[in-house]
PDB file of N, CA and C in Angstrom:
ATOM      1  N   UNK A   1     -10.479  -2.215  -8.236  1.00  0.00           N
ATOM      2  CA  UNK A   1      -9.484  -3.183  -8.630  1.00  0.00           C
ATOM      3  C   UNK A   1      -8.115  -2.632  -8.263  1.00  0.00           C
ATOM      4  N   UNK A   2      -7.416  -3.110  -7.746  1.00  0.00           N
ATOM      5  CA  UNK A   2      -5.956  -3.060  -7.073  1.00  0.00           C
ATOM      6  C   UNK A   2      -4.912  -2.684  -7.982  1.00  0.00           C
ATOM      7  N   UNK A   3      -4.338  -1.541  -8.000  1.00  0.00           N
ATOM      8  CA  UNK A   3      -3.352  -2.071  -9.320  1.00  0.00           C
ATOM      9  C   UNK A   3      -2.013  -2.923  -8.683  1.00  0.00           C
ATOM     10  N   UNK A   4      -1.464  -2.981 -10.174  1.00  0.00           N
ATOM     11  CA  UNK A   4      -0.171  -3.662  -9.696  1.00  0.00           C
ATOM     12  C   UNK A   4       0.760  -2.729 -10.218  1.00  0.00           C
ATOM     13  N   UNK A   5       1.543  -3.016  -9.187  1.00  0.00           N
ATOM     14  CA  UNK A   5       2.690  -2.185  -9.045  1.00  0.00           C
ATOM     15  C   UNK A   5       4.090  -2.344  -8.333  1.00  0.00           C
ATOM     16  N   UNK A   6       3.874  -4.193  -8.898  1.00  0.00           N
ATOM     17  CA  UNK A   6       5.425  -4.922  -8.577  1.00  0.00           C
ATOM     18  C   UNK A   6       6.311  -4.344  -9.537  1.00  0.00           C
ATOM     19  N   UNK A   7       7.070  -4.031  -9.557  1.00  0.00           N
ATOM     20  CA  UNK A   7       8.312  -3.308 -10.525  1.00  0.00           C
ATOM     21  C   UNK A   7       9.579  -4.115  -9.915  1.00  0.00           C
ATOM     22  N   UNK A   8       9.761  -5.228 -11.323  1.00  0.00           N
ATOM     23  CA  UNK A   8      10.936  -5.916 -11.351  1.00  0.00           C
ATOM     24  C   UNK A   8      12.574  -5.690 -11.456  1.00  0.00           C
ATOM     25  N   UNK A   9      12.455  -4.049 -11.461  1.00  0.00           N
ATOM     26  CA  UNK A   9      13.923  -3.511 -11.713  1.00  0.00           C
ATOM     27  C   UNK A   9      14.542  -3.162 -10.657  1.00  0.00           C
ATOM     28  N   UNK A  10      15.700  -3.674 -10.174  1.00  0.00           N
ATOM     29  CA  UNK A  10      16.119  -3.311  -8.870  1.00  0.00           C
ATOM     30  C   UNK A  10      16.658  -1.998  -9.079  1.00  0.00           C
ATOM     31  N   UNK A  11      16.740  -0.739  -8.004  1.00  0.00           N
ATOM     32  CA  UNK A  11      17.453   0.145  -7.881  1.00  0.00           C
ATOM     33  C   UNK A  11      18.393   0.158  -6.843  1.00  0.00           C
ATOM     34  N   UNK A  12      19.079   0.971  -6.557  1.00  0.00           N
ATOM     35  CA  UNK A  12      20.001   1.628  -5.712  1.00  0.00           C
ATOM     36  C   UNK A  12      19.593   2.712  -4.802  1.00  0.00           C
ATOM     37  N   UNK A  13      19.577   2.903  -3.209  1.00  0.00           N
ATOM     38  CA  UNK A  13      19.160   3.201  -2.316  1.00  0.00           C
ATOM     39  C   UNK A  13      19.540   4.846  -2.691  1.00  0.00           C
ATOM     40  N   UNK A  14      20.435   5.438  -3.537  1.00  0.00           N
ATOM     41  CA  UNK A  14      20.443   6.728  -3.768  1.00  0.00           C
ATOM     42  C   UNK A  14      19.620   7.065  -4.824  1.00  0.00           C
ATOM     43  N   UNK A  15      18.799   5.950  -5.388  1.00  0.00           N
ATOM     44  CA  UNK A  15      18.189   6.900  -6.469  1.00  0.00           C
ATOM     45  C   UNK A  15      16.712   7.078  -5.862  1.00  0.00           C
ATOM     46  N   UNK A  16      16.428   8.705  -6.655  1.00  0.00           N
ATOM     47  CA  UNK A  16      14.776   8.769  -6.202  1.00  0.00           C
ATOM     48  C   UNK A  16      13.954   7.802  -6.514  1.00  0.00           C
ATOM     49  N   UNK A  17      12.469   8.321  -5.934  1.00  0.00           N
ATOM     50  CA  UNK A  17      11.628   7.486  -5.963  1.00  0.00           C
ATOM     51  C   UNK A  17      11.211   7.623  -7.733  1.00  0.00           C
ATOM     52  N   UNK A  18      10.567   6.308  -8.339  1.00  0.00           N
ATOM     53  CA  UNK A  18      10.678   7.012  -9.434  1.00  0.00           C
ATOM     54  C   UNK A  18       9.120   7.183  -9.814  1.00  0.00           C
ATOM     55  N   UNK A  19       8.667   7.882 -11.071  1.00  0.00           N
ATOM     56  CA  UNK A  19       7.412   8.659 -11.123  1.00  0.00           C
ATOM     57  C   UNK A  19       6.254   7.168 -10.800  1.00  0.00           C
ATOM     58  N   UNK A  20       6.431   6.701 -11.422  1.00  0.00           N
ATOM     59  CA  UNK A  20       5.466   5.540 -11.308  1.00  0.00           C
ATOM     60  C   UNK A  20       4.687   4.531  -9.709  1.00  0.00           C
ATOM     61  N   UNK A  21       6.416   4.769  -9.367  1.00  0.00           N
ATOM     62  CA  UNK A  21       5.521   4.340  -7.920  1.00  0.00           C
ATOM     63  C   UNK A  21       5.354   5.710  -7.047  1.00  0.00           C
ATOM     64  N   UNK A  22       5.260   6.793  -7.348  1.00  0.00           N
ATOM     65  CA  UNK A  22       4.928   7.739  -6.616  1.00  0.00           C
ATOM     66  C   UNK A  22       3.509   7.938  -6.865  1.00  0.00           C
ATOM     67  N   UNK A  23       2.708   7.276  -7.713  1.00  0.00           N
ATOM     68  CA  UNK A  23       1.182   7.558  -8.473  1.00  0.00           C
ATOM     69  C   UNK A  23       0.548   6.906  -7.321  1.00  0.00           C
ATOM     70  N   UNK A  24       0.542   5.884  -6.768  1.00  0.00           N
ATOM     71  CA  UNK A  24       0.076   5.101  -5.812  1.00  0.00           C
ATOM     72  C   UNK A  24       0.208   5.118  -4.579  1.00  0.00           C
ATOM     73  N   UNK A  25      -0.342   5.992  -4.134  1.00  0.00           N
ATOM     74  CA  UNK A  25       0.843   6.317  -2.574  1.00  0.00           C
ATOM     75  C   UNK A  25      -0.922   5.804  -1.891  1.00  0.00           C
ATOM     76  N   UNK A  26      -1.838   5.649  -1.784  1.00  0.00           N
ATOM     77  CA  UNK A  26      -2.585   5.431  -0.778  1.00  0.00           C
ATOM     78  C   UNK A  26      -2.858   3.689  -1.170  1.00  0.00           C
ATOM     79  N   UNK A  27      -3.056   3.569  -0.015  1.00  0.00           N
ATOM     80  CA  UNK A  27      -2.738   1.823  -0.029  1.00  0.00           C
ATOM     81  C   UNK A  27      -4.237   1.509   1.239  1.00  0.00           C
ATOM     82  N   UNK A  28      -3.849  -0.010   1.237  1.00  0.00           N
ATOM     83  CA  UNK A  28      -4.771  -0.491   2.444  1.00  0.00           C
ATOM     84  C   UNK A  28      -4.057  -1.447   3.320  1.00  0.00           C
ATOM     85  N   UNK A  29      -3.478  -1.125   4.734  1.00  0.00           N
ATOM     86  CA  UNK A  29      -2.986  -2.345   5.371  1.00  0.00           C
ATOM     87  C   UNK A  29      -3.836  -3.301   6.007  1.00  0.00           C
ATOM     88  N   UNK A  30      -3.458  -3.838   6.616  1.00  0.00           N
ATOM     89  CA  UNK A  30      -3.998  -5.349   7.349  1.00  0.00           C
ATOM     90  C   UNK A  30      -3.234  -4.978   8.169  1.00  0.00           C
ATOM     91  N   UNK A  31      -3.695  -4.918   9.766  1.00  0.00           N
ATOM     92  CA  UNK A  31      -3.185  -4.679  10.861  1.00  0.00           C
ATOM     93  C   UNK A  31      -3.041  -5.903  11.514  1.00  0.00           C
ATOM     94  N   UNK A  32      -1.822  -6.161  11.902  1.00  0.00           N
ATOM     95  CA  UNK A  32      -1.543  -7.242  12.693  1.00  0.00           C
ATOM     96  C   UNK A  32      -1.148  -7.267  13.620  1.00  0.00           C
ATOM     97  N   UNK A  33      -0.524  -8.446  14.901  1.00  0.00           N
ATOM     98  CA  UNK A  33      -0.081  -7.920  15.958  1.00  0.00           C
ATOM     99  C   UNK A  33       1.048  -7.333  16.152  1.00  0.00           C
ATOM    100  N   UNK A  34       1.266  -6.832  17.725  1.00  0.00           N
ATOM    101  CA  UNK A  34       3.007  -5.883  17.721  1.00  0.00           C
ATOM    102  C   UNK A  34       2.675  -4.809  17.124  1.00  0.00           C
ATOM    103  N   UNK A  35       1.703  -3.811  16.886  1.00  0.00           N
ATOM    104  CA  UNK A  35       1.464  -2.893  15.970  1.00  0.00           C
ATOM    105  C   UNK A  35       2.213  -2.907  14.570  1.00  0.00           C
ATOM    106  N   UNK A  36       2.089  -3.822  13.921  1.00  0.00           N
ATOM    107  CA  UNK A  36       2.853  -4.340  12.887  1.00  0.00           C
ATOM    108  C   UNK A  36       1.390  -4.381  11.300  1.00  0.00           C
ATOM    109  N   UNK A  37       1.577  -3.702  10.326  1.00  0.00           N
ATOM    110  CA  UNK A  37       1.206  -3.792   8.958  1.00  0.00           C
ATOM    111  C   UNK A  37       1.374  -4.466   7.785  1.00  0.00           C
ATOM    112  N   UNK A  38       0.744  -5.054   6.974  1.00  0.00           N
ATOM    113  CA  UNK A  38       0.898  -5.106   5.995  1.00  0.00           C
ATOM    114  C   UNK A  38       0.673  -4.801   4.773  1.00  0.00           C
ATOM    115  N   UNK A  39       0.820  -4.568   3.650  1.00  0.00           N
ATOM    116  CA  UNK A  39      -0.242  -3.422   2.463  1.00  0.00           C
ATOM    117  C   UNK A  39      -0.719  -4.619   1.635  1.00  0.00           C
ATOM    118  N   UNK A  40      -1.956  -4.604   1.593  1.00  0.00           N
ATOM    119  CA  UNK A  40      -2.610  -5.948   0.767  1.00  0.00           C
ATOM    120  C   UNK A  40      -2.950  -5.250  -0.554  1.00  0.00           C
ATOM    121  N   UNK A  41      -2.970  -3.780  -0.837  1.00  0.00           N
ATOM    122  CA  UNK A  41      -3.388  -3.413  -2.319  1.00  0.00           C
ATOM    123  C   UNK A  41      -2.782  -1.904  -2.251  1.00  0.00           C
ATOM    124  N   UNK A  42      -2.478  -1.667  -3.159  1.00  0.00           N
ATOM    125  CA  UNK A  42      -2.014   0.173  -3.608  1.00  0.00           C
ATOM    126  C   UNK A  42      -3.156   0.904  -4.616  1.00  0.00           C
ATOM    127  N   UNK A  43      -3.619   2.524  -4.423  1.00  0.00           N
ATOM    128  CA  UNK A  43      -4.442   2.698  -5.422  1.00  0.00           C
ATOM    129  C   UNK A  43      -4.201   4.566  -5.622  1.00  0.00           C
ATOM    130  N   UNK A  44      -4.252   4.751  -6.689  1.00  0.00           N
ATOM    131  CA  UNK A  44      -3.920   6.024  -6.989  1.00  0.00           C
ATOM    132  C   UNK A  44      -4.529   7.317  -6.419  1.00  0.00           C
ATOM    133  N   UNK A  45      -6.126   6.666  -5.610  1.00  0.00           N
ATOM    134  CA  UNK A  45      -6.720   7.891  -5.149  1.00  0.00           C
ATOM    135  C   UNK A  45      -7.468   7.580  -3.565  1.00  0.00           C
ATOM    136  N   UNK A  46      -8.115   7.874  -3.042  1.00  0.00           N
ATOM    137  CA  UNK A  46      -8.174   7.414  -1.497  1.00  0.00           C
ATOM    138  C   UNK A  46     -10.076   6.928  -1.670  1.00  0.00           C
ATOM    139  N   UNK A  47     -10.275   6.937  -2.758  1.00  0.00           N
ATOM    140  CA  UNK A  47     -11.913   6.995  -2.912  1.00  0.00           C
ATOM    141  C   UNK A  47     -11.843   5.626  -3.428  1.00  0.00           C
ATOM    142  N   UNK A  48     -10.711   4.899  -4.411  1.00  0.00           N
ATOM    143  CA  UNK A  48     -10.741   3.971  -4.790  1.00  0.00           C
ATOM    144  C   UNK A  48     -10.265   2.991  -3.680  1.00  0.00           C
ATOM    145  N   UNK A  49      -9.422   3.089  -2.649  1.00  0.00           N
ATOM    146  CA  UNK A  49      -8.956   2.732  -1.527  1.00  0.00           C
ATOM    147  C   UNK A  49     -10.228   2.170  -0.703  1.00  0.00           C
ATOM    148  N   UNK A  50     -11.104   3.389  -0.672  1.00  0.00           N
ATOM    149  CA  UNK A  50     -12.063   3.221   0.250  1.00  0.00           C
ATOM    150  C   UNK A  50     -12.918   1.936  -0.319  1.00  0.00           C
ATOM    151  N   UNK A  51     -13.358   2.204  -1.808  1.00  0.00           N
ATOM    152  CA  UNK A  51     -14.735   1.129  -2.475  1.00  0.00           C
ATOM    153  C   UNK A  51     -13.866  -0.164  -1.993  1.00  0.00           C
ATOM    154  N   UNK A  52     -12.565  -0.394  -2.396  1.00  0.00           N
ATOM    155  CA  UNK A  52     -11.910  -1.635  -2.508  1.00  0.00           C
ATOM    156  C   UNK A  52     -12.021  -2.436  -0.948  1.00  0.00           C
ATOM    157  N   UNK A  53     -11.828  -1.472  -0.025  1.00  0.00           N
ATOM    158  CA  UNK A  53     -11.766  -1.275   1.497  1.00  0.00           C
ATOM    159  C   UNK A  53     -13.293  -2.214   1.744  1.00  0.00           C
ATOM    160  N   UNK A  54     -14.608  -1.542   1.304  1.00  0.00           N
ATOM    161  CA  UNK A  54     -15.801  -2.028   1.477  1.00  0.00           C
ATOM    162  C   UNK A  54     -15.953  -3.322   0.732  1.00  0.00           C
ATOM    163  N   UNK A  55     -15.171  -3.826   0.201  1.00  0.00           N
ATOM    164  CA  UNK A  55     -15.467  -5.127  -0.242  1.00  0.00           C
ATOM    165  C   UNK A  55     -14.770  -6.080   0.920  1.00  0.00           C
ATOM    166  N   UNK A  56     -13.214  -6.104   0.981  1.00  0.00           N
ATOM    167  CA  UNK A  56     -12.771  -6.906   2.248  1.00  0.00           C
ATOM    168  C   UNK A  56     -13.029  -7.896   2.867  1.00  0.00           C
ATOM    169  N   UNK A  57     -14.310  -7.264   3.544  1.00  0.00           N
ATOM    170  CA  UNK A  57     -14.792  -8.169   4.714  1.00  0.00           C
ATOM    171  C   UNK A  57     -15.495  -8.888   4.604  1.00  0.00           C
ATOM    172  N   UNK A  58     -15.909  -8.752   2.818  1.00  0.00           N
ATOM    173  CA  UNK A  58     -16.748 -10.159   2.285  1.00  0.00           C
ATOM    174  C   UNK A  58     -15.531 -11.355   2.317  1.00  0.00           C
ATOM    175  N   UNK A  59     -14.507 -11.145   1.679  1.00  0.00           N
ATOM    176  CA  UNK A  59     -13.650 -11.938   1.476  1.00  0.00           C
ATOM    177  C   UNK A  59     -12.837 -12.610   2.676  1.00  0.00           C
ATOM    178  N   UNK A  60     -12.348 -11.415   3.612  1.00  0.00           N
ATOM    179  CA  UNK A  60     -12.051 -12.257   4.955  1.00  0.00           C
ATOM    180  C   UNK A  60     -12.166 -11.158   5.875  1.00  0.00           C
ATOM    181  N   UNK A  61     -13.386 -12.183   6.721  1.00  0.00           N
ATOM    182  CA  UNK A  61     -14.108 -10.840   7.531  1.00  0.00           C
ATOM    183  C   UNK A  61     -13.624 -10.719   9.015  1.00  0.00           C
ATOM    184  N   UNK A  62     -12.481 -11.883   8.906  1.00  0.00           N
ATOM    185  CA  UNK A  62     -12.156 -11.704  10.884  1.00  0.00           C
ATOM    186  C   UNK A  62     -10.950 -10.499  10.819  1.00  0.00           C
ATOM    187  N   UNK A  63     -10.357 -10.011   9.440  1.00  0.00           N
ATOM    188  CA  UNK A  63      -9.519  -9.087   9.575  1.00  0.00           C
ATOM    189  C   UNK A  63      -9.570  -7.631   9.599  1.00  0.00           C
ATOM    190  N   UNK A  64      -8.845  -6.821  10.020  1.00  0.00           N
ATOM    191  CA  UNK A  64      -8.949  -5.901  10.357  1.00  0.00           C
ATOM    192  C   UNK A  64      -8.005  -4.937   9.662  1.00  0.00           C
ATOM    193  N   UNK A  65      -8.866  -4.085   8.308  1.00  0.00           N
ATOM    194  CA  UNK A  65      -7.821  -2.977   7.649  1.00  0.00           C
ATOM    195  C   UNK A  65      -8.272  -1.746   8.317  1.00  0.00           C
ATOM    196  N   UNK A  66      -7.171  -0.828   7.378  1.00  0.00           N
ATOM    197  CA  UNK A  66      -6.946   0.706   7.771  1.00  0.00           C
ATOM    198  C   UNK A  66      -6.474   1.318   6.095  1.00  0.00           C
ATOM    199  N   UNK A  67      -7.157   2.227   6.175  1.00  0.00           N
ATOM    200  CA  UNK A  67      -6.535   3.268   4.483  1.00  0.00           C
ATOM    201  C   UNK A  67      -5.688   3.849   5.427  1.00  0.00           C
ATOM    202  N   UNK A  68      -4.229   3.671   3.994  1.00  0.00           N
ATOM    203  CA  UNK A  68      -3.064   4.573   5.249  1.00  0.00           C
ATOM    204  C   UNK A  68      -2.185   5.533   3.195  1.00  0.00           C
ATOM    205  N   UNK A  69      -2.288   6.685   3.516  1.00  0.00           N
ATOM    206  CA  UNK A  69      -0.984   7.604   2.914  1.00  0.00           C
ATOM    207  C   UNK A  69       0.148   6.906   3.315  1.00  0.00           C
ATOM    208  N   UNK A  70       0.883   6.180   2.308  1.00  0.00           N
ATOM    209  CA  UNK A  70       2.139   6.019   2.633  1.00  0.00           C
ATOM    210  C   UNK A  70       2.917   6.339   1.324  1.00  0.00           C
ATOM    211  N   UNK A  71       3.561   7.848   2.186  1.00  0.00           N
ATOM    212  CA  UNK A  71       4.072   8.553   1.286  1.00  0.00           C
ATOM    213  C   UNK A  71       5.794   8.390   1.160  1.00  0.00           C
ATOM    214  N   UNK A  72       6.207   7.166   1.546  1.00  0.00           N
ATOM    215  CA  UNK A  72       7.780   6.560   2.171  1.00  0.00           C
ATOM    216  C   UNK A  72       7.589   5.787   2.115  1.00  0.00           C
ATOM    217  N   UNK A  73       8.206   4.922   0.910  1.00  0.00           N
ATOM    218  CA  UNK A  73       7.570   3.616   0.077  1.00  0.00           C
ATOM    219  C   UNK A  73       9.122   3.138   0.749  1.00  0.00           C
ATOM    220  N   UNK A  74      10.115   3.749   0.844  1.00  0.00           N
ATOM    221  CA  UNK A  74      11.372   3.027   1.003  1.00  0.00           C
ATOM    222  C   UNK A  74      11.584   3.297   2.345  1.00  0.00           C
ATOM    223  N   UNK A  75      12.341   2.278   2.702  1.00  0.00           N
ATOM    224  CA  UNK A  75      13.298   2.499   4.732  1.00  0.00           C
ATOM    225  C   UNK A  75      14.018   3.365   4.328  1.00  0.00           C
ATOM    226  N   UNK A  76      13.762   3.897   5.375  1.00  0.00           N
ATOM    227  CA  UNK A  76      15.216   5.342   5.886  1.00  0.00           C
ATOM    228  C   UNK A  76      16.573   4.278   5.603  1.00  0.00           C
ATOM    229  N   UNK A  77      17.616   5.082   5.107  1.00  0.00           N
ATOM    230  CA  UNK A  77      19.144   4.411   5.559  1.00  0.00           C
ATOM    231  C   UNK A  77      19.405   5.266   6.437  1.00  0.00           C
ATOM    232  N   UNK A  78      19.964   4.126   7.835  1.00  0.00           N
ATOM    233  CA  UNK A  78      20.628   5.151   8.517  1.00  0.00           C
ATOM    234  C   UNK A  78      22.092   4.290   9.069  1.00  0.00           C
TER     235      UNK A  78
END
């Protein structure tokens, strides 16, 4: 099961990441075209990533995921 981990509080681009969304760093994208991603679920460990991963393609099987570490939840400022 996917958690959630919409967090309604806006921050400011200087503050750290804060503890809570750092718990969730392995996710699952949906690869699309343009080498372009999207994260359809976040999960605290890469084993739960994976079971969630093996369900998928019951649900929609013409797509195509990837388990990705994404340990840079925010854009660079540059």
């Amino acid at each position: 099961m996917p958690e959630n981990t919409d967090n309604k509080v806006s921050k400011s681009d200087n503050q750290p990441v804060a503890y809570k969304e750092r718990l969730n760093s392995w996710a699952i994208a949906r690869l699309l075209p343009n080498t372009q991603r999207e994260i359809v679920a976040r999960f605290r460990s890469r084993s739960d990533a994976d079971g969630y991963m093996r369900h998928l393609p019951q649900e929609i099987p013409n797509a195509s995921y990837m388990v990705v570490f994404d340990c840079q939840r925010q854009e660079a400022v540059i």
